[in-house]
Protein backbone atom coordinates (compact mmCIF):
# COMPACT_ATOMS: atom_id res chain seq x y z
CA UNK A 1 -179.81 -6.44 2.55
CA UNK A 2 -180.89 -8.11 -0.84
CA UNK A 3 -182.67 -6.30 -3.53
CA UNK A 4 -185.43 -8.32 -3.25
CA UNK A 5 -186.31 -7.65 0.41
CA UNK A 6 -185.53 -3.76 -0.48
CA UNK A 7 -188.40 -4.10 -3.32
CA UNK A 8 -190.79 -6.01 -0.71
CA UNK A 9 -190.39 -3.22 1.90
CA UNK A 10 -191.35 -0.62 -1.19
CA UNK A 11 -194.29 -2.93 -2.10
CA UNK A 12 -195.45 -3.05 2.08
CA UNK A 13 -194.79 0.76 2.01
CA UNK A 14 -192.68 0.88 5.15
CA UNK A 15 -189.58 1.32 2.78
CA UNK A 16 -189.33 3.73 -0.49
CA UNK A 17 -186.70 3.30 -2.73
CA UNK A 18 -186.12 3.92 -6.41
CA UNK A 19 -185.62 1.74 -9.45
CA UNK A 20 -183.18 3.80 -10.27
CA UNK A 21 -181.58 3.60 -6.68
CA UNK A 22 -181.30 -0.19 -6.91
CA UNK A 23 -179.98 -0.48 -10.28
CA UNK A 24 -177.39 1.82 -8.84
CA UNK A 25 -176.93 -0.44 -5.78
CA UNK A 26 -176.26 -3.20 -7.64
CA UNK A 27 -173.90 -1.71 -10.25
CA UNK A 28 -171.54 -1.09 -7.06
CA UNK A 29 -170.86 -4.81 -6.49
CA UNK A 30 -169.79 -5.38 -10.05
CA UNK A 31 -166.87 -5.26 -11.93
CA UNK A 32 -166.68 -5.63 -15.24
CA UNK A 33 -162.73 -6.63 -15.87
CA UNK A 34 -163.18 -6.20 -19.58
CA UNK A 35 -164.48 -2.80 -20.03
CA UNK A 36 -161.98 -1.76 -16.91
CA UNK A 37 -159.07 -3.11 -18.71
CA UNK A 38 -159.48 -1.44 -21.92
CA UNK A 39 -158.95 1.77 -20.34
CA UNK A 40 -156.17 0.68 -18.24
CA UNK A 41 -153.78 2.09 -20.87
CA UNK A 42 -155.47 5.22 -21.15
CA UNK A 43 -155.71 6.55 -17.29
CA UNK A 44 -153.78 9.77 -17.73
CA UNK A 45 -153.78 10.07 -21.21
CA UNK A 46 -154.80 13.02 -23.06
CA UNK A 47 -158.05 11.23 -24.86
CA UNK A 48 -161.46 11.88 -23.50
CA UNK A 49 -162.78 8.31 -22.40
CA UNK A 50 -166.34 7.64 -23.49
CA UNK A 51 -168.49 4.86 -22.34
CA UNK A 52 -171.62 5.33 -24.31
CA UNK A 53 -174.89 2.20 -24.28
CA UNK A 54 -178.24 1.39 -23.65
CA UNK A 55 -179.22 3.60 -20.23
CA UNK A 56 -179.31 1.21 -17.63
CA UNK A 57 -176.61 -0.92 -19.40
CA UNK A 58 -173.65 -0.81 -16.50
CA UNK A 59 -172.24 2.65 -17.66
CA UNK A 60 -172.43 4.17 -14.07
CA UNK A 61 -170.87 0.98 -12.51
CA UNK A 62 -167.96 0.98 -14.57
CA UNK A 63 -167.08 4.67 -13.65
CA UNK A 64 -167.02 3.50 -10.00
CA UNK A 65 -164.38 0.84 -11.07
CA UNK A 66 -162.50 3.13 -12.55
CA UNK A 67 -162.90 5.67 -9.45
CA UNK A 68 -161.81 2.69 -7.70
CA UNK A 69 -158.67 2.38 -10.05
CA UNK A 70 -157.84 5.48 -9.47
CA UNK A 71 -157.40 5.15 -5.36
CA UNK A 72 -155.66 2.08 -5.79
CA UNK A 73 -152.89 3.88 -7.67
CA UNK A 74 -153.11 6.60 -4.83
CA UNK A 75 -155.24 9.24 -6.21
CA UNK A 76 -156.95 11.28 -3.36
CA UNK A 77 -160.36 11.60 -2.93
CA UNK A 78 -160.36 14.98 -3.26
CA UNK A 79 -159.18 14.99 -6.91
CA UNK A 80 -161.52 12.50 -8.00
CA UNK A 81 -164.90 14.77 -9.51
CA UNK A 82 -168.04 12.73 -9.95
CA UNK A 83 -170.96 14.89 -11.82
CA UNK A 84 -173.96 12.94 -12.65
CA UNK A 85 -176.79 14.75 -14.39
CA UNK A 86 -179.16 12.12 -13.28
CA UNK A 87 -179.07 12.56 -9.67
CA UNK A 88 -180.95 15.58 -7.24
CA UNK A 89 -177.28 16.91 -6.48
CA UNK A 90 -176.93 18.12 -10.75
CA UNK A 91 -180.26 17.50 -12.07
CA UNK A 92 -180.86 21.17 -12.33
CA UNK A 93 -177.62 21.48 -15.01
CA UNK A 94 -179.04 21.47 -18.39
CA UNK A 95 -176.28 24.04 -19.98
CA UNK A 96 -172.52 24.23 -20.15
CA UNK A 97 -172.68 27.52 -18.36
CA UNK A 98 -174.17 26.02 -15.20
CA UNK A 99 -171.69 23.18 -15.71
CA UNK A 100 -168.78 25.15 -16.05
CA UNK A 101 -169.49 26.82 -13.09
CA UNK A 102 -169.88 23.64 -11.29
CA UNK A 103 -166.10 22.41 -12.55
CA UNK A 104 -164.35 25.38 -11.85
CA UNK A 105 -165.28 25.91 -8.80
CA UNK A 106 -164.88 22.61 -7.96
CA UNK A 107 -161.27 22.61 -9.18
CA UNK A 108 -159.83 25.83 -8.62
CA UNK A 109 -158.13 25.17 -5.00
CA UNK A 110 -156.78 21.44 -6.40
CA UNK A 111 -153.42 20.62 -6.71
CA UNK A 112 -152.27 17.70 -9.02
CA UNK A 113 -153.96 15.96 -11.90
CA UNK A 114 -157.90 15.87 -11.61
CA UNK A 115 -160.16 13.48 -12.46
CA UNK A 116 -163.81 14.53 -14.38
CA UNK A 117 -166.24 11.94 -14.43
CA UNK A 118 -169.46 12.92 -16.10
CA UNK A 119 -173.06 10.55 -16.25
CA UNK A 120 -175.44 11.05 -18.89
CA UNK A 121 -173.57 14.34 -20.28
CA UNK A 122 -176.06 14.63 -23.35
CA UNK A 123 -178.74 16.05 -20.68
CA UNK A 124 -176.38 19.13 -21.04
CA UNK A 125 -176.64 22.00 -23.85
CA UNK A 126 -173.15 22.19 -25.47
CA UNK A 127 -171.36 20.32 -23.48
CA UNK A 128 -168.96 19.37 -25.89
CA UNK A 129 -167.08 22.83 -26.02
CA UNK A 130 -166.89 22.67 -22.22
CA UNK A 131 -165.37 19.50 -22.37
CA UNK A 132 -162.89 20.99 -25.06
CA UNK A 133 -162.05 23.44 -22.70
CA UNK A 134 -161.69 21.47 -19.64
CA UNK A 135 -158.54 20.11 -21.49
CA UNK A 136 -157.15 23.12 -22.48
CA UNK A 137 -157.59 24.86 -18.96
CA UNK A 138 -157.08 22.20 -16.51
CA UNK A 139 -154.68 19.18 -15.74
CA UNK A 140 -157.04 16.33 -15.88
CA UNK A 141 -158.30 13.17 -17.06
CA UNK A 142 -161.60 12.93 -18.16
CA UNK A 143 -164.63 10.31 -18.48
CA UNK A 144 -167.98 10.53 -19.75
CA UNK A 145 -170.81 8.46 -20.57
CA UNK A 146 -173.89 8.71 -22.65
CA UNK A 147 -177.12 6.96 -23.82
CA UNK A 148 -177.18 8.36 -27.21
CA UNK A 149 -174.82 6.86 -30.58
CA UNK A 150 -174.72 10.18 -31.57
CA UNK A 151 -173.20 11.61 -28.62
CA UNK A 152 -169.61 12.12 -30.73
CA UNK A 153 -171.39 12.58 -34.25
CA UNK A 154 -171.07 16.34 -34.08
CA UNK A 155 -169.11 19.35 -32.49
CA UNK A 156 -167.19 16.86 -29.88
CA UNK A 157 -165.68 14.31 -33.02
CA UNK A 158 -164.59 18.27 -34.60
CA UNK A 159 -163.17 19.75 -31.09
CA UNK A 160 -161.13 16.62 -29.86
CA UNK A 161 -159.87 15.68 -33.55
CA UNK A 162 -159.74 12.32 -32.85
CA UNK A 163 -158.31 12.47 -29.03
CA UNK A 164 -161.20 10.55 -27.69
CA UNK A 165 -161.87 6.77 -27.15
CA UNK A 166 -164.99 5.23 -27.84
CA UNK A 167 -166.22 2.02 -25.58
CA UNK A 168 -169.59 0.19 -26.18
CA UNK A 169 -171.02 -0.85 -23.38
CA UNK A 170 -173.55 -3.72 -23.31
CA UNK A 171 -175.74 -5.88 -20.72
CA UNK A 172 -174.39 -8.41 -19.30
CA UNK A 173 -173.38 -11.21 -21.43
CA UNK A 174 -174.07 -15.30 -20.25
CA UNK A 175 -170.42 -15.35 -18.86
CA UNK A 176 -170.74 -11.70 -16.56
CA UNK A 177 -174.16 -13.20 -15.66
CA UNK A 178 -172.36 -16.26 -14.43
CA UNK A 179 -169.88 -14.19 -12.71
CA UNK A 180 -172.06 -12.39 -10.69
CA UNK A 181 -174.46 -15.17 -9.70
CA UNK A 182 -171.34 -17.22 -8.62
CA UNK A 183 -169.30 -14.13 -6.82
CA UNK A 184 -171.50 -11.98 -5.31
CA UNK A 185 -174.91 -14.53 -4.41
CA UNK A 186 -172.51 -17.29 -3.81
CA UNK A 187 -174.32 -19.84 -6.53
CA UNK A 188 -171.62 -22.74 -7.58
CA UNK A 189 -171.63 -23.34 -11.06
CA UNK A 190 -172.61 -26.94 -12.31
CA UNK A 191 -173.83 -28.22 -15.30
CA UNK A 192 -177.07 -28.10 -13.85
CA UNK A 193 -177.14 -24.97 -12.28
CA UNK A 194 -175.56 -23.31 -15.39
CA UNK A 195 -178.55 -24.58 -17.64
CA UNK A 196 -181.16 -23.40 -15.18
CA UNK A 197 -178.82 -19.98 -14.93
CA UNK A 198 -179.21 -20.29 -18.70
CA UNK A 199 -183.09 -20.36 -18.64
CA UNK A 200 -182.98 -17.71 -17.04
CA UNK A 201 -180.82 -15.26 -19.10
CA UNK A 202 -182.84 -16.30 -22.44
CA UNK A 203 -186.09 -15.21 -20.24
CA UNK A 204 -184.79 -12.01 -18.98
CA UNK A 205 -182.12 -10.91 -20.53
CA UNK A 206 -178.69 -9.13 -18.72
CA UNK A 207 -179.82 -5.70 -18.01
CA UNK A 208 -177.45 -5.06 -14.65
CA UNK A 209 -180.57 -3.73 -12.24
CA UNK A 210 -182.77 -7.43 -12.56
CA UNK A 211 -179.70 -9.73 -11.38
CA UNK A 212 -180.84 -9.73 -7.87
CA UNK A 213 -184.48 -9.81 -8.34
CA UNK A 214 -185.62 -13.70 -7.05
CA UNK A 215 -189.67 -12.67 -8.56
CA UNK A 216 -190.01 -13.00 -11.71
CA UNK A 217 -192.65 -10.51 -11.77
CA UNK A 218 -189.96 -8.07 -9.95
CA UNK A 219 -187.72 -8.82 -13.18
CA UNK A 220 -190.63 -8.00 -15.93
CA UNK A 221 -191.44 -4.76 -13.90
CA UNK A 222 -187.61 -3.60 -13.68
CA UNK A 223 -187.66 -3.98 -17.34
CA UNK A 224 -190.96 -1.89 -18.03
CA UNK A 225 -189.51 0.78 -16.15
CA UNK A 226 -186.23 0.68 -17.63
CA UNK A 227 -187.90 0.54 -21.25
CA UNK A 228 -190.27 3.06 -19.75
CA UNK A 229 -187.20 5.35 -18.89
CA UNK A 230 -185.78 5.20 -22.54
CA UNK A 231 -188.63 5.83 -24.03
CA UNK A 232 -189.46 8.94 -22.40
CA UNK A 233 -185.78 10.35 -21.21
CA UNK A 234 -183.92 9.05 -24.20
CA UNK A 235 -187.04 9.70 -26.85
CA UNK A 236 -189.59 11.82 -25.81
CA UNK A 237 -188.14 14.13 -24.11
CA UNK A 238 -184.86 14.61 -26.75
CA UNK A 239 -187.04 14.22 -29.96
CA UNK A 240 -189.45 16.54 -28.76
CA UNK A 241 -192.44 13.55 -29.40
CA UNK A 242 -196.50 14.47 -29.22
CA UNK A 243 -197.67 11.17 -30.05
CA UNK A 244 -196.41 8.71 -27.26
CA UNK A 245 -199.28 6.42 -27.69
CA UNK A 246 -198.01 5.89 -30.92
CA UNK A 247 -194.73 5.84 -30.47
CA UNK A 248 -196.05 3.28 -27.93
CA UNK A 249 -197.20 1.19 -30.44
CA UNK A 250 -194.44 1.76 -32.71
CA UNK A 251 -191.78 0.46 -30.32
CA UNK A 252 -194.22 -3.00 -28.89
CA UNK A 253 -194.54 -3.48 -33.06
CA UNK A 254 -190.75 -3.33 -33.24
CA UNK A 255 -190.31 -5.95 -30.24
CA UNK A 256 -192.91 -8.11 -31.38
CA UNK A 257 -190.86 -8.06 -34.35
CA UNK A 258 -187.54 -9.23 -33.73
CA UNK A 259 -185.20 -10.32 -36.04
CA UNK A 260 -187.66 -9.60 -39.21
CA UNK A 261 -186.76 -7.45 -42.03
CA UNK A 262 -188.08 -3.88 -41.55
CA UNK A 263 -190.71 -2.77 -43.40
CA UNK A 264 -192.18 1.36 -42.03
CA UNK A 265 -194.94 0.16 -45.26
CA UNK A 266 -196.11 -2.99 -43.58
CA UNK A 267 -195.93 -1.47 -40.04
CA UNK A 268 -198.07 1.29 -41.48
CA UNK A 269 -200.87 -0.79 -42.63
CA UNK A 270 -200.86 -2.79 -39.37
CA UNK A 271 -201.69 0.76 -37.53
CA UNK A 272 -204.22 1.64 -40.33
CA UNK A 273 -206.00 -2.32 -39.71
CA UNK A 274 -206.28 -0.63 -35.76
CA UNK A 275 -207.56 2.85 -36.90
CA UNK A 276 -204.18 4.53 -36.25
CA UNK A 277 -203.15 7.00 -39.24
CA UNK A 278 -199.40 7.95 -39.65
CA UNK A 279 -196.84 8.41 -42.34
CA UNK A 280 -194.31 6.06 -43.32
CA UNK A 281 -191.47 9.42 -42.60
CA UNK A 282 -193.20 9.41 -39.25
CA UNK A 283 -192.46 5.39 -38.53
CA UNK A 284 -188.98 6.04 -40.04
CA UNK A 285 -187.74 8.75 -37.67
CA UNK A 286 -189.09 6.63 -34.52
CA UNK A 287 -187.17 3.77 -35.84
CA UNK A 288 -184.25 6.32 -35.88
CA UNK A 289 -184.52 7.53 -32.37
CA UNK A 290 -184.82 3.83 -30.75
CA UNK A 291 -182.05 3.13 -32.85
CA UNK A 292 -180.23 6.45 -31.48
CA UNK A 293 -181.14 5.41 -27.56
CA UNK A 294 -179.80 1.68 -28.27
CA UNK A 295 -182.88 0.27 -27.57
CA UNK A 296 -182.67 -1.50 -31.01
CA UNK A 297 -179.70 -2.16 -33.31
CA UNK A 298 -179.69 -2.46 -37.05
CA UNK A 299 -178.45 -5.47 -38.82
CA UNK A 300 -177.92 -4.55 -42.68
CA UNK A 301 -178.29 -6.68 -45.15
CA UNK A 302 -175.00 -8.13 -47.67
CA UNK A 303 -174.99 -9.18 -50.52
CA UNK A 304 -172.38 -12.38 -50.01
CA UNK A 305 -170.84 -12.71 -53.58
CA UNK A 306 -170.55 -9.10 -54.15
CA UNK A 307 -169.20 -8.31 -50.56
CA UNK A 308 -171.04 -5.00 -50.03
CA UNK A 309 -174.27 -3.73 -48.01
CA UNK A 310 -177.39 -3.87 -50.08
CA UNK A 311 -180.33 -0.94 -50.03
CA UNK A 312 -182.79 -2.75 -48.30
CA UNK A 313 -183.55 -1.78 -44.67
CA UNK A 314 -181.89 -4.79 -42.61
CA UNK A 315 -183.10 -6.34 -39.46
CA UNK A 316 -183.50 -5.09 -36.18
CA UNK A 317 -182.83 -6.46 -32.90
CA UNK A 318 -183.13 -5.71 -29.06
CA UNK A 319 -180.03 -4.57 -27.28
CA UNK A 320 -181.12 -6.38 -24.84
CA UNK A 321 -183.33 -9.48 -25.74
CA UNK A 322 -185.29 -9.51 -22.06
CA UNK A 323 -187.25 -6.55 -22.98
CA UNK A 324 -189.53 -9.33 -25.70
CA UNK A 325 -190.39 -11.39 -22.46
CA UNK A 326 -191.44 -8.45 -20.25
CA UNK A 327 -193.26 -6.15 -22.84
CA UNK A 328 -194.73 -9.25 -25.30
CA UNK A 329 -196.89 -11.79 -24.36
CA UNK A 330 -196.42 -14.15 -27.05
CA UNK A 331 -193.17 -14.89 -25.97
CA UNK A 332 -192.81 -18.29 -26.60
CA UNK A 333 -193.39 -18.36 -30.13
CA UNK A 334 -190.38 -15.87 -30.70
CA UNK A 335 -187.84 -18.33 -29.02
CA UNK A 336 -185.93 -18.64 -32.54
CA UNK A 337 -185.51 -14.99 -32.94
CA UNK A 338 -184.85 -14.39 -29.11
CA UNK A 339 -182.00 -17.06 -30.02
CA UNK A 340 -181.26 -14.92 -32.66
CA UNK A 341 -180.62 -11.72 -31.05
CA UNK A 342 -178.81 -13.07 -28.08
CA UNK A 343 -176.23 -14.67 -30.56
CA UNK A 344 -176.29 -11.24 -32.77
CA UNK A 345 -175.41 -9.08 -29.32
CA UNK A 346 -172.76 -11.71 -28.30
CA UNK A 347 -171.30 -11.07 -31.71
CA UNK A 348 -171.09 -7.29 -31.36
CA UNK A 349 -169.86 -7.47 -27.85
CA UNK A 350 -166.51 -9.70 -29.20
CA UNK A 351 -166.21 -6.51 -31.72
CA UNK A 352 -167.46 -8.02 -34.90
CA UNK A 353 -168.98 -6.33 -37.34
CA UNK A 354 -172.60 -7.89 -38.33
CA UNK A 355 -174.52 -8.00 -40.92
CA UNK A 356 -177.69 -9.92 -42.34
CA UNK A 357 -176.24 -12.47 -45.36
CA UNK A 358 -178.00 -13.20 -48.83
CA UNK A 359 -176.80 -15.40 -51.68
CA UNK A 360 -177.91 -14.98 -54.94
CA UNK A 361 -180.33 -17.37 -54.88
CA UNK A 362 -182.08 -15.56 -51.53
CA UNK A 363 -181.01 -17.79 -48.95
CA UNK A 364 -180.40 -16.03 -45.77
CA UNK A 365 -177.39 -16.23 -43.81
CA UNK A 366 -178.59 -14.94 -40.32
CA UNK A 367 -175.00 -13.43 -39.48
CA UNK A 368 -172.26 -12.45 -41.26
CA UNK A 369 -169.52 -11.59 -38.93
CA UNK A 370 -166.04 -9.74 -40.32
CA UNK A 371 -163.45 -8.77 -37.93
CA UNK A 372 -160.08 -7.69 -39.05
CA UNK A 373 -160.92 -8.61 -42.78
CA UNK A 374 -161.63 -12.09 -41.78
CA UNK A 375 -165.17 -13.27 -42.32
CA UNK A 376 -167.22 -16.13 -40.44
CA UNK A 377 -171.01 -17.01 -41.06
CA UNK A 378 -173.45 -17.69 -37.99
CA UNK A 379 -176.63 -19.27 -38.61
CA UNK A 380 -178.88 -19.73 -35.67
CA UNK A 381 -181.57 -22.39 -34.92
CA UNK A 382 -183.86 -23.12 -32.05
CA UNK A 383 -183.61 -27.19 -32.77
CA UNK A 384 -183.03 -29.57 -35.26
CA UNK A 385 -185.58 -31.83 -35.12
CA UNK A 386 -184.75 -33.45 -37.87
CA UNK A 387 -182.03 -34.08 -40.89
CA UNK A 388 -183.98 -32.26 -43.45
CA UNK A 389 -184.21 -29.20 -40.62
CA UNK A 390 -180.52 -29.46 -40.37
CA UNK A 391 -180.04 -29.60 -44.17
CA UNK A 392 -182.48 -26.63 -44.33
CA UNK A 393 -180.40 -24.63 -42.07
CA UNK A 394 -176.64 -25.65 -43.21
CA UNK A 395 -177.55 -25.23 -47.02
CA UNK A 396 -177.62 -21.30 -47.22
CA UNK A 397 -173.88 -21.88 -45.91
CA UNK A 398 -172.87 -24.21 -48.04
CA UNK A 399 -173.97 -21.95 -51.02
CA UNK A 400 -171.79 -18.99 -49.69
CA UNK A 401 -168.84 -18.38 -52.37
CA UNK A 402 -165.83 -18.41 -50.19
CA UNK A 403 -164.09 -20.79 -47.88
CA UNK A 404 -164.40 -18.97 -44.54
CA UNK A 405 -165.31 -20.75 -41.52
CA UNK A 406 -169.03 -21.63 -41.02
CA UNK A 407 -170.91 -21.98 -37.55
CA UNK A 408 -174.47 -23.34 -36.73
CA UNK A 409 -175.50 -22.50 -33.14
CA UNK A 410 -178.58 -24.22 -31.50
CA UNK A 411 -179.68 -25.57 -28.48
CA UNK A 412 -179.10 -29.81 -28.89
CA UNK A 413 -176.22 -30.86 -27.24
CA UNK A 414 -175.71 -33.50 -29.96
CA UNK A 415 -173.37 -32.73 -32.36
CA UNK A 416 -174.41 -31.61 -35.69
CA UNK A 417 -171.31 -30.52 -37.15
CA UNK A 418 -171.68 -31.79 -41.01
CA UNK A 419 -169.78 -31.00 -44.87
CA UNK A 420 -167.73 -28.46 -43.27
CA UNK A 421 -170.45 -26.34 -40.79
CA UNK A 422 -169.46 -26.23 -37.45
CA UNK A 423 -171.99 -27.08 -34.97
CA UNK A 424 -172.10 -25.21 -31.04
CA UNK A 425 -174.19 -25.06 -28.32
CA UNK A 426 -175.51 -21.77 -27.21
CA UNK A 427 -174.22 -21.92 -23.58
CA UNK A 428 -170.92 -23.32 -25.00
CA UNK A 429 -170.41 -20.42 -27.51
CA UNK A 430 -171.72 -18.14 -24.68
CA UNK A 431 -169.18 -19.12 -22.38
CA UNK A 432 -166.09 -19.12 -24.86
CA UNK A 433 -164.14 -16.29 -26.20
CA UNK A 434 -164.97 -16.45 -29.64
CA UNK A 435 -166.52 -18.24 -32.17
């Protein structure tokens, strides 16, 4: 049955099901080759595999493929331990007593290697010594996944002294999107169809539980209660917040503002202009937790000639971009920054490192991108509508000191390539494999 008719049962009340349930649902008919085969390698090694992203991202899924791995090299069911914290079965685990208890009994009767697969393990109190000692005690392989980026900042990084492997897990980017629209509802890809595909992926972003959604009022509701579910899982609930309603308003404020330099000052006075009172420390260590739950990522800013970070705050965009569309209704005017952030994402997904450019003359270089010790510069615009746009937007990267390759993205199909600036398409850099 398709999602869709699942959600118009709920909606006619003579079916209930979850949000949750059908994100889950849907997660089962994907695989995601990439993240799969970085692993391959590491099946029954002695690192502790993390997946850690955005809740809602694909984390769960990928587990499942791996599960799936697993039986297709002939591992029995029976060895194969899958603990999430988010369902009714463990819910009630919030310490690594309880959880301990949970494994060892579990595993005392196995024979053979065994396989610990953990969801969401930051909803458990000091988990990362039972982890520790799940390697020291037992013959297994273990996997976990987590919505926080400081998940291995503490006791875990200390315990496992660097026998751990970190994987970022993202939406979906333009080319999975494609992939599961093609494989699983059968759509053939065209020219056409992937431009109208397209539209739809700048609207709504890649979040794994909207694919199947045909309303898009279905797709802007999955993505309030996903942003809903960070908010008060990933924030509230772990920062210990009072104020939502202005941590509310802090986090619309910091969608609404996309892709512009952050400023907890200028935010501050827009509350104050609505009556709202709070301190600039306040604003600061909500940015921090939304940056903490992946909800937003921080682009820093670099100084080009001088090669190194510079003290001001950076940029911040959406991990994913669809959450704009469904929380902002000014969408359309943002369509340079939503550009913006689906190009910075794509970026980090590819494994470069990003940052905000500025030459000493204060032109902006939306991306700087270094991978390896190699460097490339992105800049991103909506359209050129004309040559004095397109000398607007290549001039920054002419002005950059070095020789390294330089890339305009935009939407015109026309090429623009000019004195050295490489001109793509968005779909066309979407759907390669690197810049």
């Amino acid at each position: 049955m398709r999602v869709e008719n699942l959600i118009f049962l709920f909606q006619m009340e003579f079916f209930i099901v979850s949000v949750n349930e059908l994100i889950l649902m849907i997660n089962k008919l994907i695989k995601r080759d990439a993240y799969v085969n970085q692993l391959k390698d590491y099946i029954n090694s002695d690192f502790v595999k993390v997946y850690i992203g955005i809740r809602r991202s694909g984390k769960t899924s990928l587990m499942y493929n791996i599960i799936d791995e697993l039986k297709s090299m002939g591992i029995e069911d029976e060895n194969i331990i899958f603990i999430s914290f988010e369902s009714r079965e463990y819910a009630y685990i919030d310490n690594s007593k309880q959880l301990d208890e949970i494994v060892y009994n579990k595993t005392e009767n196995l024979e053979g290697k065994i396989y610990l697969f953990f969801d969401e393990i930051q909803q458990v109190k000091g988990w990362e010594k039972s982890i520790n000692s799940y390697r020291v005690s037992i013959d297994c392989d273990i996997y976990i996944t987590g919505s926080n980026s400081k998940l291995l900042s503490g006791d875990l990084a200390t315990l496992l002294t660097g026998r751990y492997l970190t994987i970022n897990v993202y939406p979906f980017s333009f080319k999975e999107f494609l992939k599961y629209k093609n494989e699983v509802e059968g759509i053939e890809l065209s020219n056409d169809s992937i431009n109208r595909l397209y539209d739809d992926y700048f609207n709504f972003g890649g979040m794994p539980g909207i694919l199947s959604l045909g309303s898009n009022e279905f797709k802007k509701l999955a993505l309030k209660d996903i942003h809903n579910s960070i908010l008060f899982e990933d924030v509230v609930s772990r920062f210990k917040i009072n104020n939502i309603d202005l941590l509310q308003r802090f986090t619309r404020y910091m969608i609404s503002s996309t892709g512009e330099i952050f400023s907890s000052k200028s935010i501050k006075n827009y509350l104050k202009s609505n009556n709202i009172y709070t301190s600039q420390d306040t604003l600061l260590k909500y940015n921090e937790y939304l940056n903490q739950s992946f909800f937003i990522s921080k682009c820093k800013c670099f100084e080009l000639k001088g090669r190194k970070e510079m003290k001001i705050l950076g940029k911040y965009y959406l991990m994913d971009h669809g959450f704009h569309h469904a929380l902002i209704e000014d969408n359309i005017l943002k369509v340079t920054k939503i550009l913006e952030n689906i190009v910075y994402v794509e970026l980090l997904r590819r494994g470069y490192k990003v940052n905000v450019g500025r030459n000493n003359d204060n032109t902006e270089v939306d991306f700087v991108c270094e991978k390896s010790g190699k460097y490339k510069y992105v800049q991103v615009s909506y359209r050129l509508t004309s040559e004095k746009t397109l000398n607007r937007e290549i001039t920054p990267l002419l002005r950059i000191p070095d020789k390294y390759e330089s890339i305009l993205i935009t939407t015109e199909n026309h090429d623009f390539s000019k004195k050295g600036v490489k001109h793509i398409n968005i779909i066309d850099f979407l759907c390669g494999d690197d810049l």
